[in-house]
N, C-alpha and C. Protein backbone atom coordinates (compact mmCIF):
# COMPACT_ATOMS: atom_id res chain seq x y z
N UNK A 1 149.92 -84.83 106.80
CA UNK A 1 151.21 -84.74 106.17
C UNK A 1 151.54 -86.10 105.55
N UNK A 2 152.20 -86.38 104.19
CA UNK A 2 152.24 -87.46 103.64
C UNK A 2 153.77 -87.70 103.73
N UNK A 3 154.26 -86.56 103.72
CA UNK A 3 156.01 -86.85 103.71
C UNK A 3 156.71 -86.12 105.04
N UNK A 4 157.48 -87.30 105.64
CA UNK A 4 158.29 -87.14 106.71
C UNK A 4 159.34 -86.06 106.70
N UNK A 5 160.27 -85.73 107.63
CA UNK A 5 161.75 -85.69 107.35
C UNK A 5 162.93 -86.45 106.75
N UNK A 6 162.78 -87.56 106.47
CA UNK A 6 163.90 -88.28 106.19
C UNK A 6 163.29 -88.71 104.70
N UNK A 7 162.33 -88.70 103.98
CA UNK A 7 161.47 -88.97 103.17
C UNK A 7 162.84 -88.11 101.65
N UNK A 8 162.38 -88.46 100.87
CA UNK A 8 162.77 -87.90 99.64
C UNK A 8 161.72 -87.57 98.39
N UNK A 9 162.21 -86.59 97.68
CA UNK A 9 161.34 -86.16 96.70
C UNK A 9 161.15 -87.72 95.70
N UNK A 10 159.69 -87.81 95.06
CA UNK A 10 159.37 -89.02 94.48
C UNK A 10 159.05 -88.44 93.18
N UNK A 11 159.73 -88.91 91.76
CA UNK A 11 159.10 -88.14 90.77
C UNK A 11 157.46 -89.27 90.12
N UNK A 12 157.65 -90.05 91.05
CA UNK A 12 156.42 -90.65 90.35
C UNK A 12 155.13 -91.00 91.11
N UNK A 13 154.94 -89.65 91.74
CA UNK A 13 153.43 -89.71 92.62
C UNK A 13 153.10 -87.88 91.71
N UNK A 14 151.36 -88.10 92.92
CA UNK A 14 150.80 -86.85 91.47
C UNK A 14 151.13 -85.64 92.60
N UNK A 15 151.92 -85.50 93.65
CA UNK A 15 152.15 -84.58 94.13
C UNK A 15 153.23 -83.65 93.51
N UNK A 16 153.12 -82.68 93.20
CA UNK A 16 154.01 -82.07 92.77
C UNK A 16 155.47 -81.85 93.29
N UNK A 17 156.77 -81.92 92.98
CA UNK A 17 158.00 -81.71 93.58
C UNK A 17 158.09 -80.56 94.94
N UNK A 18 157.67 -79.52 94.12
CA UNK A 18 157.84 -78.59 95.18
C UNK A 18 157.25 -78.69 96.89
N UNK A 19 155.77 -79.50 95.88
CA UNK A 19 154.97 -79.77 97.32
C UNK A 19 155.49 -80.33 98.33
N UNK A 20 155.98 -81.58 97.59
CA UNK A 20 156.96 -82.65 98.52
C UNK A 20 157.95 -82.36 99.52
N UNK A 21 158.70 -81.33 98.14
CA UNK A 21 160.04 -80.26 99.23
C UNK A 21 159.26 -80.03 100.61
N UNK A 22 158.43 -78.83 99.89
CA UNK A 22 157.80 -78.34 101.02
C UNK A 22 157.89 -78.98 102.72
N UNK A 23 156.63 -80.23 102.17
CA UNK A 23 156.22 -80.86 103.48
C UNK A 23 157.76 -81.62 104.20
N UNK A 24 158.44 -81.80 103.58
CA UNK A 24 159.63 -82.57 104.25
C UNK A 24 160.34 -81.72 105.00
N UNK A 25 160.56 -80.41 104.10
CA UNK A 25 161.77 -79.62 104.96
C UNK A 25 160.35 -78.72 106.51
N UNK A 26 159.06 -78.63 106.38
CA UNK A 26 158.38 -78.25 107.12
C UNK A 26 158.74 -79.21 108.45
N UNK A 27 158.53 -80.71 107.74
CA UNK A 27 158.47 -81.99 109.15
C UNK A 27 160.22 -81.63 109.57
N UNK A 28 161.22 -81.74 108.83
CA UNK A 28 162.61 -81.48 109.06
C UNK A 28 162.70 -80.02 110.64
N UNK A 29 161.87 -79.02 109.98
CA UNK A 29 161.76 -77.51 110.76
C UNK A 29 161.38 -78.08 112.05
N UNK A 30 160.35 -78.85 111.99
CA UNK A 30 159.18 -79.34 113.19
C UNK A 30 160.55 -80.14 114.33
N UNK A 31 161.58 -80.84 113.46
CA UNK A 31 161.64 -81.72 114.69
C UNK A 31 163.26 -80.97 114.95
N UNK A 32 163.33 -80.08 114.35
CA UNK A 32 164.63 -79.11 114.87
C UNK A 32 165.93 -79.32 114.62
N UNK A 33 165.97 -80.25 112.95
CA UNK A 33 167.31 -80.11 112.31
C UNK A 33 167.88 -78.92 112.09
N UNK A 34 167.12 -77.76 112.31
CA UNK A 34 168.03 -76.22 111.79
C UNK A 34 167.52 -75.18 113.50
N UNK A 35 168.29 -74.88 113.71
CA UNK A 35 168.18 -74.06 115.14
C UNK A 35 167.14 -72.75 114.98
N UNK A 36 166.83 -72.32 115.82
CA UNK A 36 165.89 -70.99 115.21
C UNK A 36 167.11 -70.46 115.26
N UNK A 37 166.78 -69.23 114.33
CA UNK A 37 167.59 -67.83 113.60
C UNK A 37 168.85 -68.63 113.22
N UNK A 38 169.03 -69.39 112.68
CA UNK A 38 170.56 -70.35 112.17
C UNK A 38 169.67 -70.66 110.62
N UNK A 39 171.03 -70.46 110.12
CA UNK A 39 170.47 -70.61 108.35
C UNK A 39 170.59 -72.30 108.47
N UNK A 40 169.33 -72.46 107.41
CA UNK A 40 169.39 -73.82 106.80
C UNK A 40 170.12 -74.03 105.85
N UNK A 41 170.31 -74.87 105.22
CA UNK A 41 170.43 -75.42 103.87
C UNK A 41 170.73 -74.29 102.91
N UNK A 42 171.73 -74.46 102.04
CA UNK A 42 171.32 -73.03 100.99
C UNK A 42 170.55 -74.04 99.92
N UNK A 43 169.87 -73.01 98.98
CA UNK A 43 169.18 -73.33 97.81
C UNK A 43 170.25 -74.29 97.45
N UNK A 44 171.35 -73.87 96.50
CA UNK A 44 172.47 -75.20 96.06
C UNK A 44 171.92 -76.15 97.17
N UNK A 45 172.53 -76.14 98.06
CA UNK A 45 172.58 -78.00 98.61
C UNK A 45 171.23 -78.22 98.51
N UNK A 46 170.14 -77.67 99.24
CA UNK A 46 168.97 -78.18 99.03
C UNK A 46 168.67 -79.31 97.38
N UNK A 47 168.97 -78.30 96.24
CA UNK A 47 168.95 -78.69 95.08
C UNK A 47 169.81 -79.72 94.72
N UNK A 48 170.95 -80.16 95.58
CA UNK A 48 171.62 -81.16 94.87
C UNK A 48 171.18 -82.48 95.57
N UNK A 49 170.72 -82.30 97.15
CA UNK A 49 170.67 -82.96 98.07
C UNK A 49 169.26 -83.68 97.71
N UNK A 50 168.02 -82.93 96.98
CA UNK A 50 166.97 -83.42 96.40
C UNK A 50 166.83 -83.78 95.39
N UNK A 51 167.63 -83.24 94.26
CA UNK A 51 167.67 -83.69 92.71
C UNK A 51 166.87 -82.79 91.98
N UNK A 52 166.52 -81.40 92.52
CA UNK A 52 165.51 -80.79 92.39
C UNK A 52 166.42 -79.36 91.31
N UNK A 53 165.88 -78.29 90.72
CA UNK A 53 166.10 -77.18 90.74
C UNK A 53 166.09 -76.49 91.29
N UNK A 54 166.71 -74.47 91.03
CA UNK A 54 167.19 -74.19 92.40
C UNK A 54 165.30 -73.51 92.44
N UNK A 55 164.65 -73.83 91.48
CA UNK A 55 163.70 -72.77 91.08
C UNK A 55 162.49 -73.31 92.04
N UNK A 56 162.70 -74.68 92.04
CA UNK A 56 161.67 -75.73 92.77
C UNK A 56 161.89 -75.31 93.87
N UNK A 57 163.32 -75.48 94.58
CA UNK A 57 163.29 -75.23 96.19
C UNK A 57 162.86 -73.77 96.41
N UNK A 58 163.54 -73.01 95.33
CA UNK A 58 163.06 -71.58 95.76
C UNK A 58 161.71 -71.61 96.06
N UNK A 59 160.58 -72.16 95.24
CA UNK A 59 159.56 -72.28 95.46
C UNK A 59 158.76 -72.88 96.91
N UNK A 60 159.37 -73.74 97.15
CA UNK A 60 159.21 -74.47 98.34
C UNK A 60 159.76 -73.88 99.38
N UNK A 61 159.92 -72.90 99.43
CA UNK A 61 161.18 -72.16 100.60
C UNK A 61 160.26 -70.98 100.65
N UNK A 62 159.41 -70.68 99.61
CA UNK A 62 158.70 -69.20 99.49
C UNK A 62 157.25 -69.68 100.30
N UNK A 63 157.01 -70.92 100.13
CA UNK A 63 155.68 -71.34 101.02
C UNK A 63 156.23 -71.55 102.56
N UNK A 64 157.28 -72.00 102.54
CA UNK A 64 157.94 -72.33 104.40
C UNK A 64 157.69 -70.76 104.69
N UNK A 65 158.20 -69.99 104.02
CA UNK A 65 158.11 -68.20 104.43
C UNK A 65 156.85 -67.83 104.70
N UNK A 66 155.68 -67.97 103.70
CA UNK A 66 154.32 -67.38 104.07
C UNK A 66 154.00 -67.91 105.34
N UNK A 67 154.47 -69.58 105.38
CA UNK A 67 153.68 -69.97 107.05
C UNK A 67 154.21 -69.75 108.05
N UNK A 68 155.48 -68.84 108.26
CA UNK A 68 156.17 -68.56 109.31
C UNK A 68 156.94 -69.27 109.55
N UNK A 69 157.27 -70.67 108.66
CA UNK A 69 158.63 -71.14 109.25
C UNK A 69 160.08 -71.10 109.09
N UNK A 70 160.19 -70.08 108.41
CA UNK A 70 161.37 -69.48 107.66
C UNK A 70 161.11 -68.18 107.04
N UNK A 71 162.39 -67.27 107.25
CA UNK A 71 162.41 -66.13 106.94
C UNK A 71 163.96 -65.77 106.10
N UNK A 72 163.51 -64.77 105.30
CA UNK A 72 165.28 -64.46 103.89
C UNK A 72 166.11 -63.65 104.36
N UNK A 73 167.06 -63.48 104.62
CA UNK A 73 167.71 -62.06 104.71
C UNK A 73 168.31 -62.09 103.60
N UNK A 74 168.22 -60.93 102.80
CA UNK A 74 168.92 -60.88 101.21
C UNK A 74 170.61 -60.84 101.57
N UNK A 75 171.00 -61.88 101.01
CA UNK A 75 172.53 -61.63 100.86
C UNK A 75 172.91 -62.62 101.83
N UNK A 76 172.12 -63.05 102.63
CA UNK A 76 172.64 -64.27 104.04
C UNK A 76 172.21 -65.28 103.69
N UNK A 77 170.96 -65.48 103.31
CA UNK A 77 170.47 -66.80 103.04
C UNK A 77 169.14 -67.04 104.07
N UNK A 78 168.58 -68.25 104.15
CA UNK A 78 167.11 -68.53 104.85
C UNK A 78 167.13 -68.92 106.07
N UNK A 79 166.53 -68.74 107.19
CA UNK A 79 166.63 -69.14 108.43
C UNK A 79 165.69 -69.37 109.19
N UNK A 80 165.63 -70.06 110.04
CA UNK A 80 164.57 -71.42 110.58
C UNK A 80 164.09 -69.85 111.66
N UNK A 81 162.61 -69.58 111.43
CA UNK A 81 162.02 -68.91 111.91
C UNK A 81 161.46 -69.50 113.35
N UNK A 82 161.02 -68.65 114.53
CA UNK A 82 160.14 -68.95 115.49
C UNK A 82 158.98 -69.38 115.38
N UNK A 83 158.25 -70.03 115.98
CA UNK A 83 156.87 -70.72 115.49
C UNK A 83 156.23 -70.32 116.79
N UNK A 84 155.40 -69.56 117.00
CA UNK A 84 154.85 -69.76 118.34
C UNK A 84 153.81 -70.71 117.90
N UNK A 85 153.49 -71.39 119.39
CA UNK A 85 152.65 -72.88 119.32
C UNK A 85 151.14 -72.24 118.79
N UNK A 86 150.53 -72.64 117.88
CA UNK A 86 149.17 -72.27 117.92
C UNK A 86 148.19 -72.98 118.79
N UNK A 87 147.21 -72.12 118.95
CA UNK A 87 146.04 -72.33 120.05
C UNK A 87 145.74 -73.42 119.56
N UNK A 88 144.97 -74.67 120.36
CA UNK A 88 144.00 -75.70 119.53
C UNK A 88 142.53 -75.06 119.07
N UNK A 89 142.64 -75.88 118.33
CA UNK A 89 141.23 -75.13 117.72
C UNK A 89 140.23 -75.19 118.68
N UNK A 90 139.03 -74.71 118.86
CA UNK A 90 137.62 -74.44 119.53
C UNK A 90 136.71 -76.15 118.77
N UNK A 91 136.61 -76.92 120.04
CA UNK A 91 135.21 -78.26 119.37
C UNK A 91 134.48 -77.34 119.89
N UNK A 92 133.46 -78.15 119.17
CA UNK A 92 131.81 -77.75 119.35
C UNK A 92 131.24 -79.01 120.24
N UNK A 93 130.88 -78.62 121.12
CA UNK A 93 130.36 -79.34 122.44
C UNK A 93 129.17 -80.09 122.48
């Protein structure tokens, strides 16, 4: 991970914005600024709070969803999903 929680979007690295979102509000999820099943952030603040569009965070909010760390309810807004711990991976001995 290159960007923290407290980190901000940088427009002058080759990572893309959204990416950035991404990994920040992921490390943000990780250390339990948003409660499980308690909405985060709406798109607006996200977007004003980053300098971003609402199209960017949407974007970045649609990858937190595929990995399980957030889920939509239409009409409520996004909310800090359950994570069960994953297994460690299998070394080779």
């Amino acid at each position: 991970m290159k960007y923290g929680p407290d980190d901000q979007v940088e427009r002058d690295t080759p990572d893309a914005p959204f990416e950035q979102l991404t990994e920040i509000l992921r490390a943000r999820l990780e250390r339990g600024d948003w409660r499980i099943n308690r909405a985060i952030s709406s798109e607006n603040k996200l977007a004003d709070e980053y300098g971003l569009s609402r199209p960017t965070v949407r974007r970045a909010l649609a990858v937190l969803a595929v990995e399980g760390f957030v889920y939509t309810v239409p009409g409520r807004g996004t909310f800090a999903a359950k994570r069960e711990p994953t297994a460690p991976a299998d070394t080779p001995d």
